[in-house]
Protein backbone atom coordinates (compact mmCIF):
# COMPACT_ATOMS: atom_id res chain seq x y z
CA UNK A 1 61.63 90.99 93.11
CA UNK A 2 64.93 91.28 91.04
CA UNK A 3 67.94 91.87 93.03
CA UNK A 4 71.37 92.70 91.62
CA UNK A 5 74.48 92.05 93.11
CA UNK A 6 78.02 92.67 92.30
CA UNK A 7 81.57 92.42 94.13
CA UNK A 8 85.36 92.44 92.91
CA UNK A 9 85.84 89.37 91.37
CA UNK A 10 88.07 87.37 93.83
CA UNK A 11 87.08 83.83 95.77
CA UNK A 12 87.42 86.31 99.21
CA UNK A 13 84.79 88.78 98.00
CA UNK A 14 82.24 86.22 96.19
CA UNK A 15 82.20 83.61 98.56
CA UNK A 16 80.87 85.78 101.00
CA UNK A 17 78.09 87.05 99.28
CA UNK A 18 76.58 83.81 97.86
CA UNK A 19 74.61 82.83 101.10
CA UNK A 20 72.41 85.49 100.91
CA UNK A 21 72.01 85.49 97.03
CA UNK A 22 70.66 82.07 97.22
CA UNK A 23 68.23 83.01 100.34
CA UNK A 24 66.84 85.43 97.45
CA UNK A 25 66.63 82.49 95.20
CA UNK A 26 64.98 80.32 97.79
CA UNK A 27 62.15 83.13 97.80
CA UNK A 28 61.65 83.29 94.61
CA UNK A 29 63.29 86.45 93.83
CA UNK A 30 65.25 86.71 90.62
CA UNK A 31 68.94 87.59 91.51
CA UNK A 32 71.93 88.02 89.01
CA UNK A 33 75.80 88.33 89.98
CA UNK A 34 77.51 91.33 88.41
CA UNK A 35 81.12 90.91 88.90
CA UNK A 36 83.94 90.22 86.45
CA UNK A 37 85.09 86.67 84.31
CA UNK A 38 86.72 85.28 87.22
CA UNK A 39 83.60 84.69 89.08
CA UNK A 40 81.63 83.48 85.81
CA UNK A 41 82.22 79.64 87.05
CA UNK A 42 81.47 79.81 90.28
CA UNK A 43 77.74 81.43 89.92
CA UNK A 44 76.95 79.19 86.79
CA UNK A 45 78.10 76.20 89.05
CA UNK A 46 75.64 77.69 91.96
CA UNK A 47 72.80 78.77 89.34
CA UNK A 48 72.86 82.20 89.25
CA UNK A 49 72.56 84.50 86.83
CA UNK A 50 75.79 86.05 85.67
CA UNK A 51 76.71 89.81 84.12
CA UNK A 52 80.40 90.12 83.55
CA UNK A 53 81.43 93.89 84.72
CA UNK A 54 84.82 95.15 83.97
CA UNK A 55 88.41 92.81 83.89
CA UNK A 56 89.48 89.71 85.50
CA UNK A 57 91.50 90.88 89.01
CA UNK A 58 94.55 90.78 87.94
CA UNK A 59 94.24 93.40 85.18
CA UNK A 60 92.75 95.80 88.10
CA UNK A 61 96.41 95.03 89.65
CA UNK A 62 97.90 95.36 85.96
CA UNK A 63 96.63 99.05 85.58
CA UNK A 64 97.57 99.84 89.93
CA UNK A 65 101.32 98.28 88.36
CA UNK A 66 101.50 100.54 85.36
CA UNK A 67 100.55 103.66 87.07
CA UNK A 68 103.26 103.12 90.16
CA UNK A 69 107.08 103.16 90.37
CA UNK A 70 108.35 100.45 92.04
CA UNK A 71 105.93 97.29 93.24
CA UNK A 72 102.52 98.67 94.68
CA UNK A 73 102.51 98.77 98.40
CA UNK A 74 106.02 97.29 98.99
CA UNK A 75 107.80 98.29 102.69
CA UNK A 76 104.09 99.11 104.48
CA UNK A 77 103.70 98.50 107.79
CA UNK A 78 100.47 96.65 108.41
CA UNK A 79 98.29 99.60 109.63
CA UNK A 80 98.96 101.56 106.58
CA UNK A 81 98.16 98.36 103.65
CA UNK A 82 94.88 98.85 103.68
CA UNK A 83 94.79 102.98 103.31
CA UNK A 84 97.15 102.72 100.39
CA UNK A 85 95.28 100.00 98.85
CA UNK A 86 91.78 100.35 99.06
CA UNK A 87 91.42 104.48 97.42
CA UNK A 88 93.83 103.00 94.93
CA UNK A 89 93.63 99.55 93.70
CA UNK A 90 90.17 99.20 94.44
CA UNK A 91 88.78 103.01 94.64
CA UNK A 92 90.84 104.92 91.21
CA UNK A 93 91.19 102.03 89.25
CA UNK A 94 88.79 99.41 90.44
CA UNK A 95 85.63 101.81 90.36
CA UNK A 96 86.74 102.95 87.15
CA UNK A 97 86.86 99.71 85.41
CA UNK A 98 83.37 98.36 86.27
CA UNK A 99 81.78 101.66 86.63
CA UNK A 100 80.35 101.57 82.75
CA UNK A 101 79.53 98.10 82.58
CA UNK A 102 77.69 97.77 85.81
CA UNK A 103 75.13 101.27 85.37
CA UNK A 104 74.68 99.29 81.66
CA UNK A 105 73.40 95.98 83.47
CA UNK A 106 71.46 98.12 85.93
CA UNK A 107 69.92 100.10 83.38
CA UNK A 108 68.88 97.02 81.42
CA UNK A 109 67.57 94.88 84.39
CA UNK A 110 66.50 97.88 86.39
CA UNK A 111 66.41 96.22 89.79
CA UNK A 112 64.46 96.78 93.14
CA UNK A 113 67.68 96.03 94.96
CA UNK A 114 71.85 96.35 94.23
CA UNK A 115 73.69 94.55 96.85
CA UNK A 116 77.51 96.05 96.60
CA UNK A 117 80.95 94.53 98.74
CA UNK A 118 82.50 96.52 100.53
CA UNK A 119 85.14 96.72 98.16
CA UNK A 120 83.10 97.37 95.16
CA UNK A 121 82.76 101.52 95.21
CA UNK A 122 81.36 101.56 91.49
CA UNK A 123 77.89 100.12 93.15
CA UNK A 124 76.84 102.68 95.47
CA UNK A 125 77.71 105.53 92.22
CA UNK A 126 75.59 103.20 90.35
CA UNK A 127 72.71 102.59 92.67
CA UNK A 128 72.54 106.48 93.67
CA UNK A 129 72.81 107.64 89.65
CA UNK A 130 69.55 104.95 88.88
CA UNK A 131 67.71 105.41 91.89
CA UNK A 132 68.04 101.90 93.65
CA UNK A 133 67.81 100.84 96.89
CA UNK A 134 71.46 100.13 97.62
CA UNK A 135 72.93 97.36 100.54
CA UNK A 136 76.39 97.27 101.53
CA UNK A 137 77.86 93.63 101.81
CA UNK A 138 81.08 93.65 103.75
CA UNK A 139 83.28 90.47 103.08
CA UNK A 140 84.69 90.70 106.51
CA UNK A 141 85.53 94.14 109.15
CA UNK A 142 84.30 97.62 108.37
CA UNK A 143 86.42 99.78 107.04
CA UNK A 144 88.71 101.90 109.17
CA UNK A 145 87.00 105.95 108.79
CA UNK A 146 90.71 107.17 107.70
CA UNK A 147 90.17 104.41 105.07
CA UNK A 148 86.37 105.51 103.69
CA UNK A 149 87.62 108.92 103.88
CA UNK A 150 90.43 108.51 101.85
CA UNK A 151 88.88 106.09 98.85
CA UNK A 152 85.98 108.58 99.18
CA UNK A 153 88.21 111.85 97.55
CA UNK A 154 89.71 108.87 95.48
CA UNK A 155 86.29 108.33 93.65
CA UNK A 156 84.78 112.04 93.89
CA UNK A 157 85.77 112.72 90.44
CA UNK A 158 83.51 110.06 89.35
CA UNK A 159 80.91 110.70 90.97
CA UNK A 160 80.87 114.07 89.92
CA UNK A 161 81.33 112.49 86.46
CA UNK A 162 77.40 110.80 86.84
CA UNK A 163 76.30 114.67 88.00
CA UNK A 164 76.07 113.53 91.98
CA UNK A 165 77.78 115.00 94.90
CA UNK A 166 80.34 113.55 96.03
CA UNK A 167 79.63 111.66 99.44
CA UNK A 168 82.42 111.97 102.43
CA UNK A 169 81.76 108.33 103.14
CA UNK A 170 81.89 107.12 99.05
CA UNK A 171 78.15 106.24 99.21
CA UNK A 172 78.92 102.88 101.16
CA UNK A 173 76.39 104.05 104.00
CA UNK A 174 73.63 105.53 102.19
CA UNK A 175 71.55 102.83 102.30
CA UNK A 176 71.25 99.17 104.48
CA UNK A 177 74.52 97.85 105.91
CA UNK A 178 74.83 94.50 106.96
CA UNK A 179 77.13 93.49 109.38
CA UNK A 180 78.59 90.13 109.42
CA UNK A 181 81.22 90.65 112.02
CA UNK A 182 80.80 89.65 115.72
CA UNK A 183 79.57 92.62 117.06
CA UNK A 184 82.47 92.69 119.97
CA UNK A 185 84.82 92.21 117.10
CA UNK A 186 83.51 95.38 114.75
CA UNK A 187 82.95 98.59 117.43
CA UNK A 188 82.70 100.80 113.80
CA UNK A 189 78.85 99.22 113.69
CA UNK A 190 77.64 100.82 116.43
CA UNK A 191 78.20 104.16 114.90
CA UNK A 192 76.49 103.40 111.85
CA UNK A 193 73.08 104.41 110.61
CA UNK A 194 70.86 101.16 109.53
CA UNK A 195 72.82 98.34 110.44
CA UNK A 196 71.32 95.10 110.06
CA UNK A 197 73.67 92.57 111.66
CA UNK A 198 73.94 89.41 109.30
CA UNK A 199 75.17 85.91 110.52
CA UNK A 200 77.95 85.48 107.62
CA UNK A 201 78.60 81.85 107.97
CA UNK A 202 76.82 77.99 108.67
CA UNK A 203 76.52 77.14 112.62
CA UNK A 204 78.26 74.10 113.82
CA UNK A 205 76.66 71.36 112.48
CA UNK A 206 77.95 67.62 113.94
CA UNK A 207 78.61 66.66 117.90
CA UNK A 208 81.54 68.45 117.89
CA UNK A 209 83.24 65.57 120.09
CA UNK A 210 86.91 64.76 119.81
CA UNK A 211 88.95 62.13 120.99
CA UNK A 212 92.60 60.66 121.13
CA UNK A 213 94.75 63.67 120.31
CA UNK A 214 94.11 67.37 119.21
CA UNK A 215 92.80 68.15 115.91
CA UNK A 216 95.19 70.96 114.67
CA UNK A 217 93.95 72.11 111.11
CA UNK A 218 95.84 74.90 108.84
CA UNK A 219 94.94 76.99 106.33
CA UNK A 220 96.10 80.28 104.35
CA UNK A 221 92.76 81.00 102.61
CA UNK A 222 92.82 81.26 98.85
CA UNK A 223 94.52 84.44 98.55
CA UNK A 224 97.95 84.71 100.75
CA UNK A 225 98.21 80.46 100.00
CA UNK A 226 101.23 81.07 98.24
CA UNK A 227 104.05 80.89 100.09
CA UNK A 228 104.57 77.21 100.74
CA UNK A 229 107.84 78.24 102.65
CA UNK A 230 105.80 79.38 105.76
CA UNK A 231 103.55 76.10 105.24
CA UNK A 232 106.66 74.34 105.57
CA UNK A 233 107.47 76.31 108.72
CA UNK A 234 104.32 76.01 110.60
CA UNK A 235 104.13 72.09 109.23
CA UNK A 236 107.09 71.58 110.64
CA UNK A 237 106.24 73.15 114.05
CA UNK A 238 103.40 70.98 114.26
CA UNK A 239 104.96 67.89 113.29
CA UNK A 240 107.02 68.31 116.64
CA UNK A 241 103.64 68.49 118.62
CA UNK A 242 101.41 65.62 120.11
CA UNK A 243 99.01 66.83 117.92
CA UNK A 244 97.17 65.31 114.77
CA UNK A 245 97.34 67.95 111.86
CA UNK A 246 95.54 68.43 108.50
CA UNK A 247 96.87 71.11 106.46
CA UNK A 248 94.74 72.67 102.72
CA UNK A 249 96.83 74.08 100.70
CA UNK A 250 94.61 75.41 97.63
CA UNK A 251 93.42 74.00 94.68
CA UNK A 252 96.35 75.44 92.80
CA UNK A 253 99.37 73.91 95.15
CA UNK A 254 100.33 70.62 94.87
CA UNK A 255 100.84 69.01 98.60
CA UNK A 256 103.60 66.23 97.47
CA UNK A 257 105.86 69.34 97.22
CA UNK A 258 106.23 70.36 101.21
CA UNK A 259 108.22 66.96 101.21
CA UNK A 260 107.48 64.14 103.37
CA UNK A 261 105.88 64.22 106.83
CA UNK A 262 105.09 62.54 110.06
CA UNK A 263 102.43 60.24 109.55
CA UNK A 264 99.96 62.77 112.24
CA UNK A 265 100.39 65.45 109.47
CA UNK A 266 98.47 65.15 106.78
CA UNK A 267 98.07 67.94 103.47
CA UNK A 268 95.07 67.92 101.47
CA UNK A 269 94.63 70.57 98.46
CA UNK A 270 90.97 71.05 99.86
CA UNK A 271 88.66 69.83 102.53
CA UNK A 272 85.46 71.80 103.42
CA UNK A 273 85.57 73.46 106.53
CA UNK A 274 82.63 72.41 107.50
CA UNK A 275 84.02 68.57 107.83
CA UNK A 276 86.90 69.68 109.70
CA UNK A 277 85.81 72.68 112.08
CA UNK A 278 83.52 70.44 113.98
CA UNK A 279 86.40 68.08 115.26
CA UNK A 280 89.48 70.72 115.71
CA UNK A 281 90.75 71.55 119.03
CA UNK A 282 92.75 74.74 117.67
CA UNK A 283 93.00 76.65 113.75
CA UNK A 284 96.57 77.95 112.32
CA UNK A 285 95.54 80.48 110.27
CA UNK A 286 95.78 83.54 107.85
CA UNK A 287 92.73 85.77 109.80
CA UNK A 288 90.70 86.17 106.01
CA UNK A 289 87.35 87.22 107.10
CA UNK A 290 85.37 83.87 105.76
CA UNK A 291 87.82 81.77 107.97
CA UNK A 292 88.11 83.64 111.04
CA UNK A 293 84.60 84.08 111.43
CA UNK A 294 83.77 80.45 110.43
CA UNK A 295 86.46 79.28 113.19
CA UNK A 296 84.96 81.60 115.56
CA UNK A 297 81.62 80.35 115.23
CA UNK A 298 82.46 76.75 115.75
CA UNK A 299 84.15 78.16 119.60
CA UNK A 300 87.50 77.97 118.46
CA UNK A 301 91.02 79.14 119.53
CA UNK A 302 93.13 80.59 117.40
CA UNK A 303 96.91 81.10 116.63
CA UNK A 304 96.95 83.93 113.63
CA UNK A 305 99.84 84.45 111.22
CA UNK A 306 98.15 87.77 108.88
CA UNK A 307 99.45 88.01 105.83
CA UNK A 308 97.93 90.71 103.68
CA UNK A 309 95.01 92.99 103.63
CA UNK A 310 92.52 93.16 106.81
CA UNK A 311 94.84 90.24 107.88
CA UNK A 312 96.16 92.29 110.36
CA UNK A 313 93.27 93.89 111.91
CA UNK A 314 90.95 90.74 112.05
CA UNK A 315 94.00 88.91 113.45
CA UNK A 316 94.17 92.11 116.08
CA UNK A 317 90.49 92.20 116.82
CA UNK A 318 90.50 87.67 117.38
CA UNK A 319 93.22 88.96 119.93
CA UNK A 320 91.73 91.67 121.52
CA UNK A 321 88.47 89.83 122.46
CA UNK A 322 90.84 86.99 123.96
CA UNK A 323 90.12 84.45 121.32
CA UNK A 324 93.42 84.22 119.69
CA UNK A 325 97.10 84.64 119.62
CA UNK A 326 98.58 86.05 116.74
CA UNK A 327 102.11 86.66 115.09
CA UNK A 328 103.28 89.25 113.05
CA UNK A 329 105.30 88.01 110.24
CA UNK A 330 108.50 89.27 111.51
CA UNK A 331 107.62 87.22 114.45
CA UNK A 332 107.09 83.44 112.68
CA UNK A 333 109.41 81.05 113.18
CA UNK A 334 108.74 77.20 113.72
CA UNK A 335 109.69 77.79 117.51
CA UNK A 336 107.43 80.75 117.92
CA UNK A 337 104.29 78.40 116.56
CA UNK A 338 104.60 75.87 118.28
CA UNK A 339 105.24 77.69 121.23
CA UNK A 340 102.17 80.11 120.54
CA UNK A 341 99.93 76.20 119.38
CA UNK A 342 101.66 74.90 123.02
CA UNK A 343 100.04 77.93 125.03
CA UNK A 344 96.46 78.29 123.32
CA UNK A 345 96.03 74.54 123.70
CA UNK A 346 97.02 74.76 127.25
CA UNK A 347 95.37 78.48 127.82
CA UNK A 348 91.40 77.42 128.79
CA UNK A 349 90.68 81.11 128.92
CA UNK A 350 91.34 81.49 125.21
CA UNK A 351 88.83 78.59 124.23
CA UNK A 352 86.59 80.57 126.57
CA UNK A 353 86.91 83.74 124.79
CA UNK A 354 85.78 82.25 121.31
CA UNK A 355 82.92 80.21 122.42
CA UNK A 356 81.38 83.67 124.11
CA UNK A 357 81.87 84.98 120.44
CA UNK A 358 80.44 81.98 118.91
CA UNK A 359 77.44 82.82 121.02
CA UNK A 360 77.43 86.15 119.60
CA UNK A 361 77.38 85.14 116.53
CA UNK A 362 75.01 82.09 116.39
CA UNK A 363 72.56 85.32 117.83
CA UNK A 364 72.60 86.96 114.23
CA UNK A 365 69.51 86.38 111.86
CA UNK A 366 70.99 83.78 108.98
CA UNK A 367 70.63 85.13 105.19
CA UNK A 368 67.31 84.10 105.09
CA UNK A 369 66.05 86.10 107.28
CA UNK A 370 67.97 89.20 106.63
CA UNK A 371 66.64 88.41 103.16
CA UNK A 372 62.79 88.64 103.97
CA UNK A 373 63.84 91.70 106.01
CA UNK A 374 65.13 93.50 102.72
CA UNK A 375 62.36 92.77 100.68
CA UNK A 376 59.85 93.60 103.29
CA UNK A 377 61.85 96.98 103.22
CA UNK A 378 62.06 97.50 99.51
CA UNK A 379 57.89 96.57 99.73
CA UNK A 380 57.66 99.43 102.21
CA UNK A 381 59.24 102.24 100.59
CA UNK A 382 56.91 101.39 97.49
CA UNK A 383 53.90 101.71 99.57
């Protein structure tokens, strides 16, 4: 079987998608990554087939710059960032930019299966225009409805374009979605028609054990890792803790430039998560999809500082179900966390929380199963 798949070329949407692409490979199945230059290196490194569709990222944000007055998005509040963004950046301008490329690869490779992110609205046009069994990917939460039904008028005119109606949900439903949230963290799943949940990240693997003092680890993800001022800030909190601390900063920062700190603090450009996870009492972090739900499978409390995109709603969903405490960015100060590190430390019932979501989780099929699952569906419909 040949199965395409293609997301928006940032580390935060390919990441997510690779587990399952390589449960393909580990079947046998041929599988090629459609996505654009940026993610070239990473699925030649992993031995996959790449198909560059459209621009690097930052020439999607290029055109959403040209086209606006003033800097895209700037004075939001948090519950409106992702209805501006997604119909424009990634709906009007994204679509539009991979839309040729990708029905060219399709109709060249003519696969049994396109497996689209959730971000990606160019795949369902292309799967629906060439006939293909399409699969949603989600890099993280559904999408709000107001926010389908707003990127769906955003692309209508190009679907109409390929001769198809225009679907009120942008064609992200009309075939298999997987879900790779928690289900108690992602209610939108339980409205949706086939909905195969999808366990998104590695179980624990290690005892787990930890001794001497807490294991405090922080991280920003790969996209909002930028601003080394709030590293400093939350560094700083948690150099005034009993707490040992390892910090990643990104491939691209260099740590000798947050200045010297107590020897229990400790910045590393990058250590896999899976090393660290294992031993940490407590994660400081951005609430990206790929972290949250990999520090919610290990059972672990959370303090949450969102910083951009579904920041803000994963980081509201982690403290919904109990597992978290989060701060909005008008709220972060070195005071307010280490305070907020102080009380989910302390706060057993928080710990609680994210091991019963950890359970959930670790109850998901892993990619390969999901993956015989798909084929055994594509083999179906043939029949």
């Amino acid at each position: 079987m040949r199965v395409l798949f293609t997301c928006v070329p940032q580390t935060g949407h390919v990441t997510p998608v690779l587990p399952l692409t390589e449960a393909f490979r580990r079947r046998g199945d041929e599988v090629v990554l459609a996505s654009g230059p940026d993610a070239a290196e990473v699925a030649t490194r992993r031995g996959l087939a790449f198909r560059q569709v459209g621009p690097a990222y930052a020439e999607w944000y290029a055109a959403l710059l040209r086209r606006t007055r003033g800097q895209p998005g700037d004075g939001l509040p948090a519950d409106r960032i992702e209805r501006y963004f997604l119909p424009r950046l990634f709906g009007e301008v994204g679509a539009a930019l991979v839309l040729d490329d990708l029905l060219e690869v399709a109709r060249e490779l003519r696969p049994d299966l396109l497996v689209f992110d959730s971000a990606l609205f160019a795949g369902p046009m292309v799967a629906a225009a060439e006939g293909i069994p399409a699969v949603l990917h989600p890099v993280g939460l559904m999408h709000h409805p107001e926010v389908v039904a707003l990127t769906a008028d955003a692309v209508s005119p190009m679907w109409r374009e390929l001769g198809l109606d225009a679907p009120r949900d942008a064609g992200l439903y009309a075939g298999t979605t997987l879900a790779v949230a928690p289900p108690s963290l992602d209610p939108v799943t339980r409205v949706l028609p086939r909905v195969q949940p999808l366990r998104a990240v590695p179980l624990p693997v290690g005892s787990g054990e930890r001794s001497g003092r807490p294991l405090v680890y922080l991280t920003l993800g790969t996209f909002s890792n930028s601003n080394l001022d709030l590293f400093r800030l939350v560094l700083a909190a948690l150099g005034e803790l009993p707490v040992d601390a390892v910090a990643t900063v990104g491939r691209d920062n260099d740590p000798a430039v947050l200045g010297p700190l107590p020897e229990h603090v400790r910045v590393e450009r990058f250590v896999p998560q899976a090393e660290l996870l294992p031993d940490c009492a407590l994660v400081v972090h951005h609430g990206g999809a790929g972290t949250a739900f990999g520090v919610l499978a290990h059972g672990l409390p959370s303090v949450v500082l969102p910083q951009s995109a579904d920041n803000f709603v994963i980081a509201e969903r982690m403290a919904g179900a109990g597992a978290a405490l989060s701060l909005m960015p008008a709220d972060v100060s070195a005071g307010a966390v280490r305070g907020a590190v102080e009380a989910a430390l302390a706060d057993a019932s928080i710990a609680e929380a994210a091991r019963r979501v950890a359970d959930e989780i670790a109850a998901m099929p892993d990619p390969d199963e999901v993956a015989a699952m798909l084929a055994a569906s594509v083999s179906a419909a043939r029949s």
